[in-house]
N, C-alpha and C. Protein backbone atom coordinates (compact mmCIF):
# COMPACT_ATOMS: atom_id res chain seq x y z
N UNK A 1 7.03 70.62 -9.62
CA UNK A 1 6.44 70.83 -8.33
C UNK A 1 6.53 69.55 -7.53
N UNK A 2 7.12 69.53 -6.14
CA UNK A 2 6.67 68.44 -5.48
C UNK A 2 5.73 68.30 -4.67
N UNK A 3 5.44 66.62 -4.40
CA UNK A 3 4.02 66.54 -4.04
C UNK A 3 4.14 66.34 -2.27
N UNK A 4 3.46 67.12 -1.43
CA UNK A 4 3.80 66.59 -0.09
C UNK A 4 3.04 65.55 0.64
N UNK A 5 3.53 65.43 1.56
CA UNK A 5 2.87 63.91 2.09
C UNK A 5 1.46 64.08 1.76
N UNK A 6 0.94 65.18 2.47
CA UNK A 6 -0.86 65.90 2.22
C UNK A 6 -1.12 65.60 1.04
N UNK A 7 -0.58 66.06 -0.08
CA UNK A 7 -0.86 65.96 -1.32
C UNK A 7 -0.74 64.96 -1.77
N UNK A 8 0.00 63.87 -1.46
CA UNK A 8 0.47 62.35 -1.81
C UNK A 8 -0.78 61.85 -1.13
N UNK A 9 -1.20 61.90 0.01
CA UNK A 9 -2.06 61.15 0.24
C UNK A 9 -3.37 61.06 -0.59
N UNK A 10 -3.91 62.68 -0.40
CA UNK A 10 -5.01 62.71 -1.52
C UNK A 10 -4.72 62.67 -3.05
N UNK A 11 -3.88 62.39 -3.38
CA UNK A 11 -3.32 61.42 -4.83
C UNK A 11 -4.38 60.18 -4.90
N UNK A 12 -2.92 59.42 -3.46
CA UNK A 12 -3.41 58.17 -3.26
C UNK A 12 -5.07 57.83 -3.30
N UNK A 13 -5.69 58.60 -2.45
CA UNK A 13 -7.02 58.21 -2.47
C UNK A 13 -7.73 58.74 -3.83
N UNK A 14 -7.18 59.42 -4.54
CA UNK A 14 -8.02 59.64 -5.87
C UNK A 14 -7.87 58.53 -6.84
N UNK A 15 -6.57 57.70 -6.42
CA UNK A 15 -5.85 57.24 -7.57
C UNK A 15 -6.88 55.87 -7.68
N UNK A 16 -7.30 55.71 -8.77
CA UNK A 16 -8.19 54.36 -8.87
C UNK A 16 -7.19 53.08 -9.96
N UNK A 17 -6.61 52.29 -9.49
CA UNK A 17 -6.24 51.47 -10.45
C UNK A 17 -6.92 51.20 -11.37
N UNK A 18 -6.34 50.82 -12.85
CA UNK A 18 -6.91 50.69 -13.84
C UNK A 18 -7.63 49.16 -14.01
N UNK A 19 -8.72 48.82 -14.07
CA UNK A 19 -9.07 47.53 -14.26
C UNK A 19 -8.72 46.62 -14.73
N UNK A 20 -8.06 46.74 -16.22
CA UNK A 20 -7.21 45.51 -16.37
C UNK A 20 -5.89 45.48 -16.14
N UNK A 21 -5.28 46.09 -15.10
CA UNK A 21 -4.68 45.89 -14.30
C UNK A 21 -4.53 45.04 -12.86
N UNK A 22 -5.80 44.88 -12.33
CA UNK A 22 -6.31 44.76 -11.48
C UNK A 22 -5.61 42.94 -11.22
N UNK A 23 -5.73 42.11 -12.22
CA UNK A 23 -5.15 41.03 -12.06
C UNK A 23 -4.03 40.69 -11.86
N UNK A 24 -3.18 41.69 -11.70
CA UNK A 24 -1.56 41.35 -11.66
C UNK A 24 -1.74 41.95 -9.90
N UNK A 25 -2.76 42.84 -9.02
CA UNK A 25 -2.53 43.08 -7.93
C UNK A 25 -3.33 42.13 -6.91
N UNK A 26 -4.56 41.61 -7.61
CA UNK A 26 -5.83 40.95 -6.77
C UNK A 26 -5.40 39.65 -6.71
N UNK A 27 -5.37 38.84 -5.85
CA UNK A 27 -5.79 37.55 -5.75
C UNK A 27 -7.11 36.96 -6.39
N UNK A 28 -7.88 37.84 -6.09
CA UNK A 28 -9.23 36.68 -6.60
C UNK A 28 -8.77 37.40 -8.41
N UNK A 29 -8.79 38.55 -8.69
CA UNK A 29 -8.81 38.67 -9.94
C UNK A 29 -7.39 37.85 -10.91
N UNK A 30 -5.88 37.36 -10.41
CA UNK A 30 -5.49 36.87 -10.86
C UNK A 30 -5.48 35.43 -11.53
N UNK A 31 -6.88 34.89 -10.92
CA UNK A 31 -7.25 33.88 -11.55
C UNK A 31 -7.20 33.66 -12.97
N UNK A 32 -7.57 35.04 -13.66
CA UNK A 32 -7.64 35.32 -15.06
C UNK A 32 -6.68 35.08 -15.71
N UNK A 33 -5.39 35.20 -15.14
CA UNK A 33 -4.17 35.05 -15.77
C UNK A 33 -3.62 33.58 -16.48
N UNK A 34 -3.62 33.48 -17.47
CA UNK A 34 -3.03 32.01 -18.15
C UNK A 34 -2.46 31.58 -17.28
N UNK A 35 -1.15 31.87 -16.78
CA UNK A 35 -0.42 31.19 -16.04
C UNK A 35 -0.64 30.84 -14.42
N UNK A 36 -2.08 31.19 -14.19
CA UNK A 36 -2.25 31.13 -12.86
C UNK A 36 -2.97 30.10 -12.95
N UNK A 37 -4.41 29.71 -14.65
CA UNK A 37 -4.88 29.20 -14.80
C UNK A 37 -4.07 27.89 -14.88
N UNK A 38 -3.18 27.61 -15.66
CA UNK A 38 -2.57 25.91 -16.12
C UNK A 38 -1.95 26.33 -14.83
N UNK A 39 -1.77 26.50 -13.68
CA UNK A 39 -1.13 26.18 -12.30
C UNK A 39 -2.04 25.41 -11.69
N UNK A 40 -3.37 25.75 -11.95
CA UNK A 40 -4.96 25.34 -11.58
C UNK A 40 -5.44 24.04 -12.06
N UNK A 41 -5.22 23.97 -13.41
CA UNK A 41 -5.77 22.83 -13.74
C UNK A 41 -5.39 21.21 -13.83
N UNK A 42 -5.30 20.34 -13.96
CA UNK A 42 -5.01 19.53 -13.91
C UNK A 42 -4.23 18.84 -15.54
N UNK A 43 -3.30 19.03 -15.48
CA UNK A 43 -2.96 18.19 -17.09
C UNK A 43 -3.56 16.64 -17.04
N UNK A 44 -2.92 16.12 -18.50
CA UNK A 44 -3.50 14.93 -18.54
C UNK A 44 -2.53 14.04 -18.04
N UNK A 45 -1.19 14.58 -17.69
CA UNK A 45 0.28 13.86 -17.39
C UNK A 45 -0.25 13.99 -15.80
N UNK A 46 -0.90 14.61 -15.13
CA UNK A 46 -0.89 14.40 -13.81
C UNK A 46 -2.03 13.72 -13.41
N UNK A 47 -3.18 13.82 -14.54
CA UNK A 47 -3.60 12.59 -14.12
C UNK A 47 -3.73 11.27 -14.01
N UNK A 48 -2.88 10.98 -15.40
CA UNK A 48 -2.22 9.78 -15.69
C UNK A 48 -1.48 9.41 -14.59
N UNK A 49 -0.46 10.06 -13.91
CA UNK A 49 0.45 10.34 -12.33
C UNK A 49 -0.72 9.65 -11.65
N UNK A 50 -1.13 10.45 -11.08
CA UNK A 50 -1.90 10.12 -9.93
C UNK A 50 -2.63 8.71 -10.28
N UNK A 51 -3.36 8.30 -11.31
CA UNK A 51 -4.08 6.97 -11.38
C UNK A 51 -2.93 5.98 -11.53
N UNK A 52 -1.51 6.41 -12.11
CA UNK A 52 -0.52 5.07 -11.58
C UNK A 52 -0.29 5.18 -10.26
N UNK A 53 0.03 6.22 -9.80
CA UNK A 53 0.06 6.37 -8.67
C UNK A 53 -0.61 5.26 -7.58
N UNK A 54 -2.47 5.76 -7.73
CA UNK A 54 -2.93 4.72 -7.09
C UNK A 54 -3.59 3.38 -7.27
N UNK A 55 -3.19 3.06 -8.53
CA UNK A 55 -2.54 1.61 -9.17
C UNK A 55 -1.44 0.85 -8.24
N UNK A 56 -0.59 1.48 -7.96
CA UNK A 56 1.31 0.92 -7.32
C UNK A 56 0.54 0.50 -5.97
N UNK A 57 0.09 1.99 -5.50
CA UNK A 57 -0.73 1.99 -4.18
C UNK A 57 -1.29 0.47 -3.77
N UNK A 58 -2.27 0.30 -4.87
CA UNK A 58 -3.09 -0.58 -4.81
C UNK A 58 -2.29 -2.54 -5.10
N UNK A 59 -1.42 -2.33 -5.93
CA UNK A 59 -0.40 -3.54 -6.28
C UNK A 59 0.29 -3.82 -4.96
N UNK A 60 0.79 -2.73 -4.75
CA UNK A 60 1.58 -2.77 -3.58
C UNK A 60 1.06 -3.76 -2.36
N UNK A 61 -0.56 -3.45 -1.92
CA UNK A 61 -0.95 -3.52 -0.96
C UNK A 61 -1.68 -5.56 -1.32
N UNK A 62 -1.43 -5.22 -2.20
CA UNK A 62 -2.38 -6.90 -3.17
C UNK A 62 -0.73 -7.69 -2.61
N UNK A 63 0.14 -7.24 -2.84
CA UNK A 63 1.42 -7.72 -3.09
C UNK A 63 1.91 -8.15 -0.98
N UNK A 64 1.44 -7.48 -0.58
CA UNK A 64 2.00 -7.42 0.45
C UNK A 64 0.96 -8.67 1.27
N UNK A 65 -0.33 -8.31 0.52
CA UNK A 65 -1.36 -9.61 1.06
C UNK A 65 -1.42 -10.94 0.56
N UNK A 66 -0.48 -10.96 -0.22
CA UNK A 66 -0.39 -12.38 -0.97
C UNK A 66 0.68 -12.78 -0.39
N UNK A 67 1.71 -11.92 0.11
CA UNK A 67 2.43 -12.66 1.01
C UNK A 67 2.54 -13.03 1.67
N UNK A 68 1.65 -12.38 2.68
CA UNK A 68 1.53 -12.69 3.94
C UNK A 68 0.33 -14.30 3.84
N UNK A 69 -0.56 -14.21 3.22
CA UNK A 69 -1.22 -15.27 2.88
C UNK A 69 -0.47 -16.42 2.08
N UNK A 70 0.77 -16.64 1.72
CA UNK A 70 1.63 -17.10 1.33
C UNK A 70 2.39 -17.68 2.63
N UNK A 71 2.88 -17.18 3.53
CA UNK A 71 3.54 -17.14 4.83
C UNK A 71 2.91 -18.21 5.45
N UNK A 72 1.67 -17.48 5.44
CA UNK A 72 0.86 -18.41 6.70
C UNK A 72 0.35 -19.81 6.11
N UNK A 73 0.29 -20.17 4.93
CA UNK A 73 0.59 -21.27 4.16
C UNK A 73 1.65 -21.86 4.29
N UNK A 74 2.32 -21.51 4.13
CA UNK A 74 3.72 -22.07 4.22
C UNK A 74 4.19 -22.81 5.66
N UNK A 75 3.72 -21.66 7.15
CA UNK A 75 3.72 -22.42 7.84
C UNK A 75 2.72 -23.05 8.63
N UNK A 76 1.34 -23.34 8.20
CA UNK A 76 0.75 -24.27 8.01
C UNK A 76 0.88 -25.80 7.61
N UNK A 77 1.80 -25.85 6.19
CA UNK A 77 2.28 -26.51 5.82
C UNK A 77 3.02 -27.45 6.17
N UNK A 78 3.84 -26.86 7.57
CA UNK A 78 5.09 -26.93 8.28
C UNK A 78 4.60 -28.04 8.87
N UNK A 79 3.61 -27.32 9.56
CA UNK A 79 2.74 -27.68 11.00
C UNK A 79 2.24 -29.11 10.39
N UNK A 80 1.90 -29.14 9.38
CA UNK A 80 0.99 -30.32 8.69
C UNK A 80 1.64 -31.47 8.75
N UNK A 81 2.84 -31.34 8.31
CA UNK A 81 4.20 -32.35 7.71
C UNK A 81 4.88 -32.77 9.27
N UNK A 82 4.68 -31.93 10.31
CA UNK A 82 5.25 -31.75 11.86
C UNK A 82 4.14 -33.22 12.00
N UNK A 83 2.94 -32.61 11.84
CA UNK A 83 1.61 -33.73 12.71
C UNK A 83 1.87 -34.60 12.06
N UNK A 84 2.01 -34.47 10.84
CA UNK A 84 1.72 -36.53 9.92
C UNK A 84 3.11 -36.81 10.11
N UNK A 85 3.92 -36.14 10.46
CA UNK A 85 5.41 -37.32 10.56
C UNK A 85 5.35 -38.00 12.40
N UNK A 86 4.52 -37.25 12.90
CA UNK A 86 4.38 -37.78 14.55
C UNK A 86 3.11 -38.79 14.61
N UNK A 87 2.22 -38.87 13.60
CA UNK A 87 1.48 -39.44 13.75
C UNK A 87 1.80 -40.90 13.14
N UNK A 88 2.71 -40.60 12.19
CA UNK A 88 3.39 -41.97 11.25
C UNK A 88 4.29 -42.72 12.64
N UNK A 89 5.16 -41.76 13.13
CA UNK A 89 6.03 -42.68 13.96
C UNK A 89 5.31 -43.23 15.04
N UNK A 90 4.10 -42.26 15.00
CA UNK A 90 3.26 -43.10 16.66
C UNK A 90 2.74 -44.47 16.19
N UNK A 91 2.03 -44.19 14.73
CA UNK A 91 1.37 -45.68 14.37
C UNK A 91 2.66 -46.67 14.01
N UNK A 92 3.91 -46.16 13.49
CA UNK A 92 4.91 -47.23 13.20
C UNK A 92 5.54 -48.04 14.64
N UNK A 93 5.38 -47.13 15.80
CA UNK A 93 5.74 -48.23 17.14
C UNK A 93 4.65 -48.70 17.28
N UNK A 94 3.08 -48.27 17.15
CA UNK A 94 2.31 -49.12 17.69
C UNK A 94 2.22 -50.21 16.93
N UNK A 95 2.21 -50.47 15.19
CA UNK A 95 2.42 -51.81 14.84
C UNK A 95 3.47 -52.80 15.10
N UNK A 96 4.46 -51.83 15.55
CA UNK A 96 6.07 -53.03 15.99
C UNK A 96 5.36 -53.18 17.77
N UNK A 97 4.77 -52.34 18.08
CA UNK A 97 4.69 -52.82 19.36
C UNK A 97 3.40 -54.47 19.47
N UNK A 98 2.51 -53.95 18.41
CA UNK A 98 1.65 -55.32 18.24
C UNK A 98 2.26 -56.49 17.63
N UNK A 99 3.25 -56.30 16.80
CA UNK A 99 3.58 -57.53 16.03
C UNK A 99 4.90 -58.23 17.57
N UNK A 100 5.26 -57.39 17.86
CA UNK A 100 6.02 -58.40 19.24
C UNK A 100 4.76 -59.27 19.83
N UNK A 101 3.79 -58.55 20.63
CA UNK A 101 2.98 -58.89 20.80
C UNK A 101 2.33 -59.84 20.64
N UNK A 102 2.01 -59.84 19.39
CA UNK A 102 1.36 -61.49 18.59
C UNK A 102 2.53 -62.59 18.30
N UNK A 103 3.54 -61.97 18.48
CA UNK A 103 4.90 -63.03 17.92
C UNK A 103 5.27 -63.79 19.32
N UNK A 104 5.09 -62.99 20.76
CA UNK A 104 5.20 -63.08 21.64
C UNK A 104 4.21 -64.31 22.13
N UNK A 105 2.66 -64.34 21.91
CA UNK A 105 1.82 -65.06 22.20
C UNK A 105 1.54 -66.50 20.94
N UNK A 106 2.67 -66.20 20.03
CA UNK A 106 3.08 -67.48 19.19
C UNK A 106 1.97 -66.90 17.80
N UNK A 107 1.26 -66.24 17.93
CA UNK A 107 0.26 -65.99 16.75
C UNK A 107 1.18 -65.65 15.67
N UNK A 108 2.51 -64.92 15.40
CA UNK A 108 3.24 -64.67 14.32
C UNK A 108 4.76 -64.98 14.54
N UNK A 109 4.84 -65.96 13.23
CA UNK A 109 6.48 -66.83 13.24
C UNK A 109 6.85 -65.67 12.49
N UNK A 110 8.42 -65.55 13.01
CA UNK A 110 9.59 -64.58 12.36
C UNK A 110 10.05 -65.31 11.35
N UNK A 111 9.78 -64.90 9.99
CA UNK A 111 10.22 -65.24 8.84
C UNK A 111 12.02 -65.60 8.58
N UNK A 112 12.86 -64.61 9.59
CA UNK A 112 14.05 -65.36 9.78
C UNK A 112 15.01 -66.53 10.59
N UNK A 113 13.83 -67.18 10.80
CA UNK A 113 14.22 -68.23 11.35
C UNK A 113 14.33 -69.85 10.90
């Protein structure tokens, strides 16, 4: 016998899926399923992942601040060696400029003479 649409329909509405079935059609009920479950949970390989993860994260960012604090040392450094070599040549003319000076007013004889 076939069934007509009429009759298909009130099938349909009689037809009650079987309950443990129900997880292969439901969303909330497929939770139940093993394989939906380890999709869910977390292994111990991903959490190991993730804490190197934000380990690198964290190296990374140590790494990038030591350089830069490295940098600015460095040209600090620059700057330092810039001032004491200008400050050496300023005091090295001002003593040649005093020793003319005193050699000038007879206070210091030139040893090559």
């Amino acid at each position: 016998r076939s069934i007509s649409s009429e009759g298909g329909s009130e099938l349909a509405e009689g037809f009650r899926l079987p309950t443990f079935l129900e997880k292969y059609f439901y969303d909330e009920k497929a939770v139940e399923l093993p394989i939906v479950q380890m999709q869910h949970e977390d292994t111990e390989l991903d959490k190991v992942a993730r804490q190197v993860a934000r380990l690198d994260a964290l190296l990374s960012r140590r790494e990038a601040d030591g350089l830069a604090r490295l940098k600015a040392a460095k040209e600090e450094l620059a700057a330092t060696k810039e001032h004491l070599r200008r400050e050496s040549e300023q005091s090295e003319a001002e003593k040649i400029e005093l020793l003319k000076k005193l050699k000038e007013k007879g206070f210091l004889r030139s040893s090559s003479s």
